[in-house]
N, C-alpha and C. Protein backbone atom coordinates (compact mmCIF):
# COMPACT_ATOMS: atom_id res chain seq x y z
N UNK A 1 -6.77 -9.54 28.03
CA UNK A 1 -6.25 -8.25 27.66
C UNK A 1 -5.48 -8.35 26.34
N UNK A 2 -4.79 -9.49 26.03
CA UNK A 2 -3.73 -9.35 25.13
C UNK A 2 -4.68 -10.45 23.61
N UNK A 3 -6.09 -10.67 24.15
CA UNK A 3 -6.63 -11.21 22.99
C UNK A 3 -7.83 -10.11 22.88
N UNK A 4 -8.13 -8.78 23.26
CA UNK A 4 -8.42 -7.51 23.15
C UNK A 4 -7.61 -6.82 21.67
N UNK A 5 -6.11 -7.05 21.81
CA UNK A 5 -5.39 -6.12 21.30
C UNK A 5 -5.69 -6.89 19.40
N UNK A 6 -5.48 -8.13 19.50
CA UNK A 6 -5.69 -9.10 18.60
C UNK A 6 -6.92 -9.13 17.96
N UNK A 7 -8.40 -8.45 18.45
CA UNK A 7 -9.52 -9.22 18.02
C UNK A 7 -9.56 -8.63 16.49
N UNK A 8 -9.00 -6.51 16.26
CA UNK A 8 -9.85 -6.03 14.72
C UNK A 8 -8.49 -7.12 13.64
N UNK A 9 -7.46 -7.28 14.34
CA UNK A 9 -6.79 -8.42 13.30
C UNK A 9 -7.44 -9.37 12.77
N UNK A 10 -8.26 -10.39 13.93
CA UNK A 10 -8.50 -11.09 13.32
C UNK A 10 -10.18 -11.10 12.79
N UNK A 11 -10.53 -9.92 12.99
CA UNK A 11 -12.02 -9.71 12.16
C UNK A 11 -10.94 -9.27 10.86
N UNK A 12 -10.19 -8.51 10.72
CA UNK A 12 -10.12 -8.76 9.46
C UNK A 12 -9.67 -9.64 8.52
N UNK A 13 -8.76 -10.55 9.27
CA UNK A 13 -8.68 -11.94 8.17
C UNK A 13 -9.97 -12.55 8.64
N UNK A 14 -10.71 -12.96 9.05
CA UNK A 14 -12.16 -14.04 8.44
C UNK A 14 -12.69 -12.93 7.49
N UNK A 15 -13.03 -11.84 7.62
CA UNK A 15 -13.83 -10.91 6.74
C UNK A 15 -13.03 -11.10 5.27
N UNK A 16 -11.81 -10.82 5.30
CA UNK A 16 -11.30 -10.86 3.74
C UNK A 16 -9.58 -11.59 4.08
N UNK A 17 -9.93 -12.70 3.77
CA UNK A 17 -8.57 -13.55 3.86
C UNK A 17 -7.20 -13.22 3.42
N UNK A 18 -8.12 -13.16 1.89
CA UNK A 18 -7.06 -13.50 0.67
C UNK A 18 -6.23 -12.00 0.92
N UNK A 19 -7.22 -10.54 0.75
CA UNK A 19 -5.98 -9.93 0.60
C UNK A 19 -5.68 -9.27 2.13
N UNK A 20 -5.78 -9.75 3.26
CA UNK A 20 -5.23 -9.58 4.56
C UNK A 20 -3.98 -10.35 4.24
N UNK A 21 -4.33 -11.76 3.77
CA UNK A 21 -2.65 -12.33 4.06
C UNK A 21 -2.28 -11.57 2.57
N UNK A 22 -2.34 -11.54 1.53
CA UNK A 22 -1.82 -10.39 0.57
C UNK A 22 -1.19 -9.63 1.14
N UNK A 23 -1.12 -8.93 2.66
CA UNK A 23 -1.34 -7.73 2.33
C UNK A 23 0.25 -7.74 3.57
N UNK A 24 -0.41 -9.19 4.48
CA UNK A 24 1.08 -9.56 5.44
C UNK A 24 2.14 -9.72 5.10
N UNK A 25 1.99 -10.56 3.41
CA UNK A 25 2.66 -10.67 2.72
C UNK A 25 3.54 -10.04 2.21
N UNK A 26 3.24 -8.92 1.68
CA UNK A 26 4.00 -8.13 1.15
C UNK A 26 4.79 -7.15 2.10
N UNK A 27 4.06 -6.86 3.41
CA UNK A 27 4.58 -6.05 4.16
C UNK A 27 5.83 -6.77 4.74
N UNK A 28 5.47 -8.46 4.97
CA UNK A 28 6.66 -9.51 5.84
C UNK A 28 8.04 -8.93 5.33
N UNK A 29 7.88 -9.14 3.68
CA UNK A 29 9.16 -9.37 2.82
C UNK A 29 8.89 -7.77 2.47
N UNK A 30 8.66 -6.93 2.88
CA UNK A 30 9.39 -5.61 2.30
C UNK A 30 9.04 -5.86 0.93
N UNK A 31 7.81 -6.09 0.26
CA UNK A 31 7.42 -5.56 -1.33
C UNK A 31 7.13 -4.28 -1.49
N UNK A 32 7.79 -3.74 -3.09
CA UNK A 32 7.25 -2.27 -3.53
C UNK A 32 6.22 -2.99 -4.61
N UNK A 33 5.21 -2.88 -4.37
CA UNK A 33 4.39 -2.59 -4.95
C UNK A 33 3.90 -2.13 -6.65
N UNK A 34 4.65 -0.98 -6.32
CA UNK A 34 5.34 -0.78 -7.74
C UNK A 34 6.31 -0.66 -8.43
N UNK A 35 7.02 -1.81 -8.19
CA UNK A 35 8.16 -2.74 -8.76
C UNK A 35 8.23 -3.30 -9.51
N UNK A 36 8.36 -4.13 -10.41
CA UNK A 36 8.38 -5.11 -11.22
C UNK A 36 8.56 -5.99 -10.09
N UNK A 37 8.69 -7.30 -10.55
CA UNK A 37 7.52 -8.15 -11.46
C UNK A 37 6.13 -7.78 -10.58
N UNK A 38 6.66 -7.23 -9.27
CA UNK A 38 5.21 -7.35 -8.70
C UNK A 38 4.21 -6.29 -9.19
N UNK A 39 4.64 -5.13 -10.04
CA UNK A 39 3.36 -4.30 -10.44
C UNK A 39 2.80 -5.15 -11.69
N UNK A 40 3.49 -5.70 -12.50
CA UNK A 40 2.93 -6.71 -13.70
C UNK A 40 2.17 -7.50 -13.29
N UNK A 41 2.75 -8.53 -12.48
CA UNK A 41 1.60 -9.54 -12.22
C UNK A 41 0.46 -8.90 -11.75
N UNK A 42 0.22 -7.59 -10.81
CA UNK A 42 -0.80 -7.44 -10.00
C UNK A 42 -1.57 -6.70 -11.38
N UNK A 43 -1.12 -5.83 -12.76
CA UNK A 43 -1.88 -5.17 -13.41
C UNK A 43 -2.35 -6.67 -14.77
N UNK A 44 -1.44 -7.68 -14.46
CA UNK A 44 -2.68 -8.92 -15.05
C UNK A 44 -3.60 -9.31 -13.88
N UNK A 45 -3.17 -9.30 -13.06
CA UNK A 45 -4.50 -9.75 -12.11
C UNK A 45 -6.11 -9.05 -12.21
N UNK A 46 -5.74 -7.71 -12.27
CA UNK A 46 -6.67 -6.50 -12.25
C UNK A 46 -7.00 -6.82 -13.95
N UNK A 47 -6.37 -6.76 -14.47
CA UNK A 47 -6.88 -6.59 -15.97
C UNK A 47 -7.02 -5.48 -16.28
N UNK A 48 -6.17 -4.23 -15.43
CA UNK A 48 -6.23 -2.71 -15.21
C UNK A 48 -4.92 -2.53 -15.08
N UNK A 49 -5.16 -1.16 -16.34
CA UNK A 49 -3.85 0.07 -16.72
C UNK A 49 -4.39 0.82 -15.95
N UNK A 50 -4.08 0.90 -14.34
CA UNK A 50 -4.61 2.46 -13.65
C UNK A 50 -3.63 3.41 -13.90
N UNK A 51 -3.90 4.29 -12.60
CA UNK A 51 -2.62 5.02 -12.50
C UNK A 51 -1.11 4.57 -12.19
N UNK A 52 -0.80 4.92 -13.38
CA UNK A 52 0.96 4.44 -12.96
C UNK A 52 2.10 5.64 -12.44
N UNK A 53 1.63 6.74 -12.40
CA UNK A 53 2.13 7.46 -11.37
C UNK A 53 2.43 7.05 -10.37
N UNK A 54 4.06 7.46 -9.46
CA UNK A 54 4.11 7.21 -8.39
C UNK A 54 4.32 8.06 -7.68
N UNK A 55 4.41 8.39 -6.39
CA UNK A 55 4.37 9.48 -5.39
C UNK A 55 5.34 10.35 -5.82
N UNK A 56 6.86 9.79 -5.98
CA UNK A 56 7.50 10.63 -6.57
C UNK A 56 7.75 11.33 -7.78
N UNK A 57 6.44 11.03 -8.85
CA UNK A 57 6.54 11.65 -9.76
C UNK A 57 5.18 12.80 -9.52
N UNK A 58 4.40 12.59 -8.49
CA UNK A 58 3.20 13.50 -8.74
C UNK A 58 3.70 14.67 -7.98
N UNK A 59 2.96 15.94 -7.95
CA UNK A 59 3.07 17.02 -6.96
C UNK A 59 3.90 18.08 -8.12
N UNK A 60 4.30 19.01 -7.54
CA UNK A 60 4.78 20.67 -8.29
C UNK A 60 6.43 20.15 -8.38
N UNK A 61 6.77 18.98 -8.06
CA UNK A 61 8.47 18.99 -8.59
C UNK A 61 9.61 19.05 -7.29
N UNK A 62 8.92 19.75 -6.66
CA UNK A 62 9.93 20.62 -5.89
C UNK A 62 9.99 19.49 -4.53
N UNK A 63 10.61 18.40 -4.47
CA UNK A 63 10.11 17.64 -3.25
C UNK A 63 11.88 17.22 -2.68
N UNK A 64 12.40 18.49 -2.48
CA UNK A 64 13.87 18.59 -2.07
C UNK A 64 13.82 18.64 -0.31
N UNK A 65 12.60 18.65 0.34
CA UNK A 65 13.11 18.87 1.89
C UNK A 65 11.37 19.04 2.37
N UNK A 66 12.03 19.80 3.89
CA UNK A 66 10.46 20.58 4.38
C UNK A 66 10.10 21.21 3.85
N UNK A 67 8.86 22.17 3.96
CA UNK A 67 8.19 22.79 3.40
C UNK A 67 7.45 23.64 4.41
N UNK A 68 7.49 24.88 4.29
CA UNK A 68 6.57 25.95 4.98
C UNK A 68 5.25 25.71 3.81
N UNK A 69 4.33 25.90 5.20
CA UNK A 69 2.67 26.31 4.61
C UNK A 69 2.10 27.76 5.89
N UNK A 70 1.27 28.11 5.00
CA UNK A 70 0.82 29.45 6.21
C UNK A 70 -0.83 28.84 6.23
N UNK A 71 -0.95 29.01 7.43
CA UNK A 71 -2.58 29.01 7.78
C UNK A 71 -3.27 30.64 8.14
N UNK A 72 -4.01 30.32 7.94
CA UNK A 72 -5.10 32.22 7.93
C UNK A 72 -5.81 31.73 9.06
């Protein structure tokens, strides 16, 4: 039962190692991502200027609380 709960874990480290533990990694130690040094090193890794927007800069501005939406 309790090697049930374990198996899509570990299909996904044999399927892709490197960035599964990448990915433990960063989550273990609480990395931002888009932080320094760690967004540098990762945009030499890539060899890519993507998007450098971050969540809190995208959207209409207004990101002070909840928000009403209406459905039809």
């Amino acid at each position: 039962m309790f090697l049930e709960e374990l198996t899509p874990i570990l299909t996904e480290l044999t399927r892709q190692p490197v960035a599964f533990l990448g990915g433990f990694f960063s989550g273990a130690f609480r990395l931002n991502l888009s932080d320094d040094p760690v967004k540098s090193w990762l945009d030499k890794q890539t060899g890519s200027t993507g998007n450098t927007a971050t969540s809190k800069e995208s959207g209409n501005g207004n990101n002070s609380g909840p928000q009403s939406i209406s459905i039809e």
